[in-house]
N, C-alpha and C. Protein backbone atom coordinates (compact mmCIF):
# COMPACT_ATOMS: atom_id res chain seq x y z
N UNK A 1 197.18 132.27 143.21
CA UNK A 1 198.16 131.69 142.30
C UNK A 1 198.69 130.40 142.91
N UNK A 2 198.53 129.29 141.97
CA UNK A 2 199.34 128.30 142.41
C UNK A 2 200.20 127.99 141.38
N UNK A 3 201.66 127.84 142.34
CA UNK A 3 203.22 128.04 141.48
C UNK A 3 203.87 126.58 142.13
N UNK A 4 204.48 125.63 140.85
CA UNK A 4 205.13 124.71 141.19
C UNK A 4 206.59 125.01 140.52
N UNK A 5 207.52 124.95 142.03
CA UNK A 5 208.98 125.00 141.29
C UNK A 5 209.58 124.19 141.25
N UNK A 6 210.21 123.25 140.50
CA UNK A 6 210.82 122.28 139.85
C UNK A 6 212.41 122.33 140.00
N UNK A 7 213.16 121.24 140.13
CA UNK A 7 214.85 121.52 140.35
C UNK A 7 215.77 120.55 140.65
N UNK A 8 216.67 120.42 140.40
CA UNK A 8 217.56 119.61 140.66
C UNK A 8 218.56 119.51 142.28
N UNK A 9 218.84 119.16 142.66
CA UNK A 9 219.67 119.39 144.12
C UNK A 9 220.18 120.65 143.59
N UNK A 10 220.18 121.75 144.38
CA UNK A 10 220.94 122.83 145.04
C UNK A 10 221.26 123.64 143.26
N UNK A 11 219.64 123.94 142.84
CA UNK A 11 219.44 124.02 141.67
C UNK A 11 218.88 125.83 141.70
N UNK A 12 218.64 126.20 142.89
CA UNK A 12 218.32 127.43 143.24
C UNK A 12 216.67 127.65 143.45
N UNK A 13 216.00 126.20 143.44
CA UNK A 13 214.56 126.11 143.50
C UNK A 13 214.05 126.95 144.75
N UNK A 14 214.54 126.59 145.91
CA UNK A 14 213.81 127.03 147.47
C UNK A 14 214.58 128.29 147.61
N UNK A 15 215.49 129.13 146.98
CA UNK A 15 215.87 130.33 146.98
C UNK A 15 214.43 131.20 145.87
N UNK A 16 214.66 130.30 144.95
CA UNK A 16 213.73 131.36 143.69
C UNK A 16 211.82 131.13 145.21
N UNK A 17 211.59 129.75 145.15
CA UNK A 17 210.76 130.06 146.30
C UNK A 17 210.38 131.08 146.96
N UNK A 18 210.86 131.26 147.80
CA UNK A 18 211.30 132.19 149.03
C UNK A 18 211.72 133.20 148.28
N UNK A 19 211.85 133.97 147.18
CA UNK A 19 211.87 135.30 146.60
C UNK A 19 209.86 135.52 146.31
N UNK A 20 210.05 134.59 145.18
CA UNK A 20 208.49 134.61 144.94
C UNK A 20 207.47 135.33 146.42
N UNK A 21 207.58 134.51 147.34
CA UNK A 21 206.95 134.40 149.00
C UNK A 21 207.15 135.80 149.20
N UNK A 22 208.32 136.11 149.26
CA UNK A 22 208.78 138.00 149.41
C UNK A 22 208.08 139.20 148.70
N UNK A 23 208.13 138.40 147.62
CA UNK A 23 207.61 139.66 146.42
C UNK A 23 206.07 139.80 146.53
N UNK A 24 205.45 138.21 146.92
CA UNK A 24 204.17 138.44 147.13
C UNK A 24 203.52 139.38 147.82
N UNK A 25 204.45 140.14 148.81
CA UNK A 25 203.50 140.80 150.10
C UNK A 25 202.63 140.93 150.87
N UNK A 26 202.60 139.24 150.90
CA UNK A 26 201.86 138.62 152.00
C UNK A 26 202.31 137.70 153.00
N UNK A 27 201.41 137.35 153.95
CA UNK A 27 202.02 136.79 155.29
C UNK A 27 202.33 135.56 155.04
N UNK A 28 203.49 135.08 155.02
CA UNK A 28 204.03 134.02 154.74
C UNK A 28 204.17 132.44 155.86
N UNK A 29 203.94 131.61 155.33
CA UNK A 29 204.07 130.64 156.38
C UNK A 29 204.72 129.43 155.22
N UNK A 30 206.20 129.15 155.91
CA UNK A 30 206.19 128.24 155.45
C UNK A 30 206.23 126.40 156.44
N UNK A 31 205.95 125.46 154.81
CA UNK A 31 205.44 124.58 155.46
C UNK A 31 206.83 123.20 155.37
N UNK A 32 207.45 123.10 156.34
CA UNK A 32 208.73 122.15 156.06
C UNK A 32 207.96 120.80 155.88
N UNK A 33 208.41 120.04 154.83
CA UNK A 33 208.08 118.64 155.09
C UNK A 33 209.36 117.34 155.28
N UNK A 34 210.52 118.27 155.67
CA UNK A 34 211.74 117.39 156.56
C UNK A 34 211.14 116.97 157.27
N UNK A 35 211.91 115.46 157.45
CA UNK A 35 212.49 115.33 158.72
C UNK A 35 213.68 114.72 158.70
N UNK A 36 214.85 115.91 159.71
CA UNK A 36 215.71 115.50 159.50
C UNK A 36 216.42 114.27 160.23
N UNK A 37 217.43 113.56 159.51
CA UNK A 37 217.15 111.90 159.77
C UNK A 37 218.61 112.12 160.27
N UNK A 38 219.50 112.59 159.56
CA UNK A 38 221.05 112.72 159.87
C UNK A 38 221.46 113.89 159.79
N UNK A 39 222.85 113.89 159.68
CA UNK A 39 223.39 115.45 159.99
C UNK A 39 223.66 116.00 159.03
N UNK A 40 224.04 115.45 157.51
CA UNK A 40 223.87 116.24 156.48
C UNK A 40 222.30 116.80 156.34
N UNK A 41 221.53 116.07 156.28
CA UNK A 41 220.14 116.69 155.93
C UNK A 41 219.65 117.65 157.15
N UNK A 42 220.07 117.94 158.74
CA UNK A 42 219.95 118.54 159.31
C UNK A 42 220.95 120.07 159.40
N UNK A 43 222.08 120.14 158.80
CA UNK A 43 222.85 120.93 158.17
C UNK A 43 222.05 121.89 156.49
N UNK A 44 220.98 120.80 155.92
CA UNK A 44 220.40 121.78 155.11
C UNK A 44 219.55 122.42 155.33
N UNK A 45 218.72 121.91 156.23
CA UNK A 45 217.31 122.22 157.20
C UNK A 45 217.48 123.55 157.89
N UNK A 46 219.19 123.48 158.41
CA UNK A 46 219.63 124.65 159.09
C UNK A 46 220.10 125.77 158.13
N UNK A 47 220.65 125.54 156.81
CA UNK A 47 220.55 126.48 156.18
C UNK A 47 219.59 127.07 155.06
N UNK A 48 217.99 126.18 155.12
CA UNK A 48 217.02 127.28 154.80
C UNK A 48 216.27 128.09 156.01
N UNK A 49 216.87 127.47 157.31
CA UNK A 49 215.83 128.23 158.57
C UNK A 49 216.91 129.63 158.14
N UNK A 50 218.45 129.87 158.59
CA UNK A 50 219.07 131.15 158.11
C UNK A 50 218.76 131.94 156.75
N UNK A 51 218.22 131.14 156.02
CA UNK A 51 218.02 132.44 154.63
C UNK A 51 216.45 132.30 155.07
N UNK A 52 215.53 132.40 155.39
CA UNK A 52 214.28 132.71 155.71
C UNK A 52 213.96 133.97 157.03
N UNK A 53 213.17 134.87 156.40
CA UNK A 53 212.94 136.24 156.67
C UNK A 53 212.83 135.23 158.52
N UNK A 54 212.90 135.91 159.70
CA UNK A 54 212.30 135.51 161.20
C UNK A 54 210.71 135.61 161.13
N UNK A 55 210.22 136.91 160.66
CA UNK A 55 208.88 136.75 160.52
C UNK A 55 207.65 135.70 160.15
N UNK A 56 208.33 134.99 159.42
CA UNK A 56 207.57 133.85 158.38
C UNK A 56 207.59 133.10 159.96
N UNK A 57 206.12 132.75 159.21
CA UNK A 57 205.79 131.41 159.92
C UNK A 57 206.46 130.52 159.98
N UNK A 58 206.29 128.95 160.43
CA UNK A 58 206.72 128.22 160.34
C UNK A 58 205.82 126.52 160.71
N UNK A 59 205.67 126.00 159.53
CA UNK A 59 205.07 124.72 160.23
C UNK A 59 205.35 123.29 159.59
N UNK A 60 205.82 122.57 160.47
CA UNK A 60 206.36 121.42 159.78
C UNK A 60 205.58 119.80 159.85
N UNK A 61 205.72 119.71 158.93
CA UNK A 61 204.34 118.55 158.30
C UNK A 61 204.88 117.55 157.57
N UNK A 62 205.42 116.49 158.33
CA UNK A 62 206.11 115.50 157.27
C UNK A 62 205.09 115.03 156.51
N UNK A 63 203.87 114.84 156.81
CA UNK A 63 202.96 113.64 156.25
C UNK A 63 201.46 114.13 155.69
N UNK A 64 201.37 114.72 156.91
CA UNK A 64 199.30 115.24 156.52
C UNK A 64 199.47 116.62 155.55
N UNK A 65 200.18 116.61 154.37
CA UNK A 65 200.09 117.99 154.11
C UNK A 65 198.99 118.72 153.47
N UNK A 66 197.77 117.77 152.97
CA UNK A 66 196.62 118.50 152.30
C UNK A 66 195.77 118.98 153.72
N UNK A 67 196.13 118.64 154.67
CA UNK A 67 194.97 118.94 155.92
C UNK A 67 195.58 120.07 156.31
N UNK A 68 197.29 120.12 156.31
CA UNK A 68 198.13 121.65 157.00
C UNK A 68 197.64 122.50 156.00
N UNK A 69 197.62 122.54 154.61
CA UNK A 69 197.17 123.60 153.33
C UNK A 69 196.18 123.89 153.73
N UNK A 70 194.53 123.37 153.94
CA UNK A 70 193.83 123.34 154.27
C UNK A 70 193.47 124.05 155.49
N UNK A 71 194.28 123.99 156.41
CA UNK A 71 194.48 124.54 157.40
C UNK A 71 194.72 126.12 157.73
N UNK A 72 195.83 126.12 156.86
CA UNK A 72 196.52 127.90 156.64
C UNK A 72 196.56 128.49 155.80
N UNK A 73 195.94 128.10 154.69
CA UNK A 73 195.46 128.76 153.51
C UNK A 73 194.56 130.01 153.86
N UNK A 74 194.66 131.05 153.60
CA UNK A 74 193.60 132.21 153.66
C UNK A 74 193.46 133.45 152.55
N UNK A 75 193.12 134.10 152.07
CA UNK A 75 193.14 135.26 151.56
C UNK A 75 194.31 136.20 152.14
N UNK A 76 195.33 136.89 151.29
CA UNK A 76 196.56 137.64 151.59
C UNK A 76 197.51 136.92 152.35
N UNK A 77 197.50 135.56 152.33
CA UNK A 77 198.07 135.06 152.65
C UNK A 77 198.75 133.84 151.51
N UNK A 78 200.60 133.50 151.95
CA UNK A 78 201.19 132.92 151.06
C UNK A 78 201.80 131.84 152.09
N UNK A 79 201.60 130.67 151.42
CA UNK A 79 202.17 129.34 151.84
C UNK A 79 203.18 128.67 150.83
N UNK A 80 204.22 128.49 151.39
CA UNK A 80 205.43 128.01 150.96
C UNK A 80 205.47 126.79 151.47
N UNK A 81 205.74 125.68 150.07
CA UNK A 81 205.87 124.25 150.86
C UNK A 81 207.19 123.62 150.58
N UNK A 82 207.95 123.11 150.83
CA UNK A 82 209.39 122.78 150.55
C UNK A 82 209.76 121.66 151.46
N UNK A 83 209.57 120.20 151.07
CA UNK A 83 209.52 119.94 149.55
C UNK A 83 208.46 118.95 149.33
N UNK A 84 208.19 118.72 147.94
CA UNK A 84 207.28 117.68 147.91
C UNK A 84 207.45 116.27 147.80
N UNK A 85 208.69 116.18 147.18
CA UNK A 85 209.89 114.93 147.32
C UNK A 85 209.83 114.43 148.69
N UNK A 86 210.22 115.59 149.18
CA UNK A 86 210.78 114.65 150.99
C UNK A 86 209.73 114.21 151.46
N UNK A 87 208.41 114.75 151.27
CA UNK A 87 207.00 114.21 151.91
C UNK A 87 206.95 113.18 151.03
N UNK A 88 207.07 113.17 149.89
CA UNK A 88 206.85 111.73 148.92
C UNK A 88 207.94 110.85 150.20
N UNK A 89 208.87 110.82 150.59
CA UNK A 89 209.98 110.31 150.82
C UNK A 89 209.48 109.40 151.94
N UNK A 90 208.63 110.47 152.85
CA UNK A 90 207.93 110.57 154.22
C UNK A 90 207.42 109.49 154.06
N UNK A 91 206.28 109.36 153.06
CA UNK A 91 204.86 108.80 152.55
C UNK A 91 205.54 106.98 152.38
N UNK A 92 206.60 107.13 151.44
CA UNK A 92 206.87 105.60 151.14
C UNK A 92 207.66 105.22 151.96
N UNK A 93 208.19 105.47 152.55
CA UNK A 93 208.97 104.48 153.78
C UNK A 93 208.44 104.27 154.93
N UNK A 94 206.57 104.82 155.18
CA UNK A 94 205.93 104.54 156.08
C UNK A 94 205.52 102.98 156.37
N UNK A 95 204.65 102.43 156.99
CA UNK A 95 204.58 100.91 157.05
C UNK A 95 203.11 100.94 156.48
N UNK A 96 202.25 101.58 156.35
CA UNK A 96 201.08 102.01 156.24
C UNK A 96 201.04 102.27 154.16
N UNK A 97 201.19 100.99 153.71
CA UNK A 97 201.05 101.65 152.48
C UNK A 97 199.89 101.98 151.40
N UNK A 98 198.69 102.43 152.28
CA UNK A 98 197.53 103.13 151.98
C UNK A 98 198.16 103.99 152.22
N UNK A 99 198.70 104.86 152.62
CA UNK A 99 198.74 106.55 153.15
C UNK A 99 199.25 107.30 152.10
N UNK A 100 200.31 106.65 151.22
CA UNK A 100 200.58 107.91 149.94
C UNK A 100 199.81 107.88 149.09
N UNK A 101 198.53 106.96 148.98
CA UNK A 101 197.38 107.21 147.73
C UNK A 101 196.44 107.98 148.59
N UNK A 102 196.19 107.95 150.17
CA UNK A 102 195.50 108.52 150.46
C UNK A 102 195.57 110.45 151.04
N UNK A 103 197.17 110.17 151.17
CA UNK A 103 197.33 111.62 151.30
C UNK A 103 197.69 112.40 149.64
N UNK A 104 198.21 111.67 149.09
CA UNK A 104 198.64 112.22 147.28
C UNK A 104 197.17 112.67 146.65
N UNK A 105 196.15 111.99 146.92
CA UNK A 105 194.53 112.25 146.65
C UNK A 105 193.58 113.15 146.68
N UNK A 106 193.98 113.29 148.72
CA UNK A 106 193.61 114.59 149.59
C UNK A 106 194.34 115.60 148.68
N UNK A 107 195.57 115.73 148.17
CA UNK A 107 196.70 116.96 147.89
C UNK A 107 195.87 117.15 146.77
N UNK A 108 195.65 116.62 145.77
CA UNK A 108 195.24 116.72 144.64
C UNK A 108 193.62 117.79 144.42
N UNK A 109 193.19 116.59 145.63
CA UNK A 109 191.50 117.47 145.51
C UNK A 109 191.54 118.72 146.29
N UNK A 110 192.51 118.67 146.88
CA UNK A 110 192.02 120.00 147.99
C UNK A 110 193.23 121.66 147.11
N UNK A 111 194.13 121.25 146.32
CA UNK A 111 194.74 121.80 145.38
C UNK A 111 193.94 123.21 144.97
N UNK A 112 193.04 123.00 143.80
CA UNK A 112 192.43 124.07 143.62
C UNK A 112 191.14 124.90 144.13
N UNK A 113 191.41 124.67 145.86
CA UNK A 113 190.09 125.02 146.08
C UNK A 113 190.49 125.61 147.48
N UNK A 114 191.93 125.92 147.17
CA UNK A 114 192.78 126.80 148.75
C UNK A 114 192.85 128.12 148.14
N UNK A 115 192.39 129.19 149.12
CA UNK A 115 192.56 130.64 148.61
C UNK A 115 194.41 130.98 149.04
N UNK A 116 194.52 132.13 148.54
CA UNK A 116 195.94 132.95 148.82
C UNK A 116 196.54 132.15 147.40
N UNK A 117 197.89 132.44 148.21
CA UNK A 117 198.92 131.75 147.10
C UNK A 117 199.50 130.96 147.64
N UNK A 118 200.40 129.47 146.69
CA UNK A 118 200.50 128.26 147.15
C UNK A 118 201.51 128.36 146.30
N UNK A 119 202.78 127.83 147.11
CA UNK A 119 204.08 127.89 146.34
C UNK A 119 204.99 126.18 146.87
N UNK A 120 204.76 125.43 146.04
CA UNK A 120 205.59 124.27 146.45
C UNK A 120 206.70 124.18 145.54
N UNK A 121 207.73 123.53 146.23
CA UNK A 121 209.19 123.12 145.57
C UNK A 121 209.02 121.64 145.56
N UNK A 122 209.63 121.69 144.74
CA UNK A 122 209.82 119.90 144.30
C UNK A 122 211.15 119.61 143.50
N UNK A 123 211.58 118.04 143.60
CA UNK A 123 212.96 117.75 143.31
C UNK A 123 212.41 117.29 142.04
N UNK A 124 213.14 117.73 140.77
CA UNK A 124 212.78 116.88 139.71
C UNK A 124 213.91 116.01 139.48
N UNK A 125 213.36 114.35 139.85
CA UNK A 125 214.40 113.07 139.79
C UNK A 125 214.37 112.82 138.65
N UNK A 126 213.59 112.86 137.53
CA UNK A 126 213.06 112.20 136.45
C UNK A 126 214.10 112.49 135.13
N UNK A 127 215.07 112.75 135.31
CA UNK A 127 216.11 113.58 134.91
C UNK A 127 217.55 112.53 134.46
N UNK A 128 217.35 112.03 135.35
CA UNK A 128 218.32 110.87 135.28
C UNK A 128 218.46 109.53 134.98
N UNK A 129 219.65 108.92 135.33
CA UNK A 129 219.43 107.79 135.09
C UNK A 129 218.21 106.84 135.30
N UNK A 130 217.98 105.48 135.44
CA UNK A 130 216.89 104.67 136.16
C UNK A 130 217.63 104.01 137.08
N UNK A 131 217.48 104.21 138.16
CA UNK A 131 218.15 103.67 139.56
C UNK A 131 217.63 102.27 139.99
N UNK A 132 218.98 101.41 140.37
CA UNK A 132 218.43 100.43 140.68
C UNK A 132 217.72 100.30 142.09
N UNK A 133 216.90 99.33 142.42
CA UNK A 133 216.25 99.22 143.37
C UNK A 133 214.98 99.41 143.47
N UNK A 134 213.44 98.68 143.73
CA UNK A 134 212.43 98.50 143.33
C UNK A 134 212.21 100.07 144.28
N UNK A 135 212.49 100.31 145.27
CA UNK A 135 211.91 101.42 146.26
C UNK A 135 212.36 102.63 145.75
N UNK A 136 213.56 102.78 145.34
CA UNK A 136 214.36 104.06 144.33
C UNK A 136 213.15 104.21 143.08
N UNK A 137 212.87 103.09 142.22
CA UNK A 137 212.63 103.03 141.15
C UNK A 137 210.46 103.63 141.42
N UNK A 138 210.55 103.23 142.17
CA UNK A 138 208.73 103.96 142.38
C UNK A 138 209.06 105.15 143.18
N UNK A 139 209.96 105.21 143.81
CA UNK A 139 210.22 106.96 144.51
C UNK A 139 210.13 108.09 143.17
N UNK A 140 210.73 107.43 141.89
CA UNK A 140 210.96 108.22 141.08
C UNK A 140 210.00 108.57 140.23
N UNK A 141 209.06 106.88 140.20
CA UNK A 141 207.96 107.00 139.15
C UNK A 141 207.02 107.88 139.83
N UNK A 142 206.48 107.57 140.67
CA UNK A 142 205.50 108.45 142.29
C UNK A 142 206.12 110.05 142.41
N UNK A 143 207.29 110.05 142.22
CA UNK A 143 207.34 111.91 141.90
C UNK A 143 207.08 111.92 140.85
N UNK A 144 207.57 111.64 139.94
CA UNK A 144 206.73 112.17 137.85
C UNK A 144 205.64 112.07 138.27
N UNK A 145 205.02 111.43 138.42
CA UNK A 145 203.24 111.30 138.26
C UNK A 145 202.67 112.69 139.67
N UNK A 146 203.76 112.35 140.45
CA UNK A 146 203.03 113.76 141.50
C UNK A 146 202.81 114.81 140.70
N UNK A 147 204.23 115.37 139.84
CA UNK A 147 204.75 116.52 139.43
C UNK A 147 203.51 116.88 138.26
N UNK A 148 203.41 115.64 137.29
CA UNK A 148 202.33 115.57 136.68
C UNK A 148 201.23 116.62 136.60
N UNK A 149 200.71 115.79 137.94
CA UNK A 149 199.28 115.76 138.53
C UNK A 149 199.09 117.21 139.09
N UNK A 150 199.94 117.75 139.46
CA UNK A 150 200.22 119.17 140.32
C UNK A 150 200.32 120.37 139.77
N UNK A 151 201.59 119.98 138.20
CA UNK A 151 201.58 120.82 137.41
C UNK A 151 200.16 121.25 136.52
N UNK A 152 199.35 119.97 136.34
CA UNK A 152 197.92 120.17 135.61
C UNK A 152 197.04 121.33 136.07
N UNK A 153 197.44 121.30 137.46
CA UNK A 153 196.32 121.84 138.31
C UNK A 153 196.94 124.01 138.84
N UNK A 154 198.21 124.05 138.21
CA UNK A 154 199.07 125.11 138.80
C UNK A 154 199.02 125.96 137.79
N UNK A 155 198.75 127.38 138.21
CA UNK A 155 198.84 128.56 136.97
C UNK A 155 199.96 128.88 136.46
N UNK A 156 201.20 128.25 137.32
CA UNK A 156 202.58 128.27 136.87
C UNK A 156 203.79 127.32 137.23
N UNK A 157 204.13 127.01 136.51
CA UNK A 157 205.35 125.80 136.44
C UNK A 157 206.20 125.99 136.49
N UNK A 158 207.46 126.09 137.26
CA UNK A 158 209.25 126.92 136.84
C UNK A 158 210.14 125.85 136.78
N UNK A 159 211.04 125.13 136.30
CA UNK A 159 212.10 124.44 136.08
C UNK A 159 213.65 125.43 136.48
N UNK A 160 214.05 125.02 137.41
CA UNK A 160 215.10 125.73 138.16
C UNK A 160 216.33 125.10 137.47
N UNK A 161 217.56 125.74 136.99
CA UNK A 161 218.74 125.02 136.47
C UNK A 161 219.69 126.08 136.36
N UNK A 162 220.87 125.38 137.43
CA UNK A 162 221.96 126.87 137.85
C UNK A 162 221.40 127.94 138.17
N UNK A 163 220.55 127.73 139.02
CA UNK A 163 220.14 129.14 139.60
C UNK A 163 218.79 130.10 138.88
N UNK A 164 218.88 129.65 137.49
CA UNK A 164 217.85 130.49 136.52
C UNK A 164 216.71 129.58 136.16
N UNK A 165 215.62 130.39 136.50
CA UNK A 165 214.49 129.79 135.79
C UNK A 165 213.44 129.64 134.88
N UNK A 166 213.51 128.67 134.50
CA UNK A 166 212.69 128.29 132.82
C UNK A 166 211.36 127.85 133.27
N UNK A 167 211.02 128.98 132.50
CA UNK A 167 209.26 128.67 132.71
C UNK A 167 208.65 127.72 131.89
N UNK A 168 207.84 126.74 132.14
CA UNK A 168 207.17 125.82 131.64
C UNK A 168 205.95 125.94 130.99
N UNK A 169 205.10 126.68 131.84
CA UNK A 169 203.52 127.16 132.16
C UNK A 169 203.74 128.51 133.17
N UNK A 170 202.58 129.40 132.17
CA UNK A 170 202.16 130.81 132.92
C UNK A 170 203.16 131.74 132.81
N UNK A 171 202.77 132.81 133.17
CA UNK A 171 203.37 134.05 133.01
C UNK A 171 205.20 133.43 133.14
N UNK A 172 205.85 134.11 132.40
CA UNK A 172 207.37 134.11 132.82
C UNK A 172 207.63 135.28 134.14
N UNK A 173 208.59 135.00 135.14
CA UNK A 173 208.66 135.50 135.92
C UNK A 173 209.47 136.93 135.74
């Protein structure tokens, strides 16, 4: 199963996540794509390491994430990725600006061809206003078109809002 969850800040996305991961009953690894830069964002970092079982894996991948999937993907096994935003985030403020067509590409092709189950969270920006600033303004377009591209390829879609979630695509939960 591949499940994309969708959400707004502190929308209940990486909680509904991390239930999904549970219920699966399989060996879980999740895959952080923080990095934390300051102390608010290291204050949230610290409160998904406390709501996450000790058992779960753990592997953090700001950048290469179709090679880490690739990597730990297996049969009875569940990979949690959280988030896909912040790796978008990762990707464009690099100096290297081949690397988010070339890692967004890798993600894409290597997508339906990972066994187990594949559970990514993602921020849906697309929601709002249009922000000024040319780098804001392709952060936002570059997530729609991720979310897009991801959702095409996923047996299930969830839209997270106050906590409850609206299914898009695939079974309702």
């Amino acid at each position: 199963m591949l499940r994309l969850i969708l959400g707004g800040a502190r929308s209940g996305k990486s909680r509904l996540a991390e239930n999904f991961a549970v219920a699966s009953g399989l060996a879980v690894t999740y895959i952080a794509t923080s990095e934390p830069r300051d102390a608010e964002l290291d204050a949230r970092v610290r409160l998904h390491k406390a709501r996450r079982p000790e058992h779960w894996q753990l592997v953090e991948e700001p950048l290469a994430l179709a090679a880490t999937l690739a990597n730990h993907a297996a049969p009875g096994q569940c990979l949690l990725v959280d988030c896909l935003t912040l790796w978008l985030t990762n990707l464009l403020v690099l100096d290297d600006p081949e690397r988010l067509g070339q890692e967004r590409d890798a993600l894409l092709a290597t997508l339906g061809q990972l066994p187990g189950e594949i559970i990514m969270v993602s921020n849906e920006t697309g929601l709002g206003i249009v922000p000024l600033g040319e780098l804001t303004r392709r952060y936002v377009d570059e997530a729609g078109l991720l979310h897009q591209a991801i959702a095409e390829r996923c047996q299930q879609v969830i839209l997270t809002v106050a906590g409850l979630p609206l299914t898009l695509k695939g079974p309702t939960p």
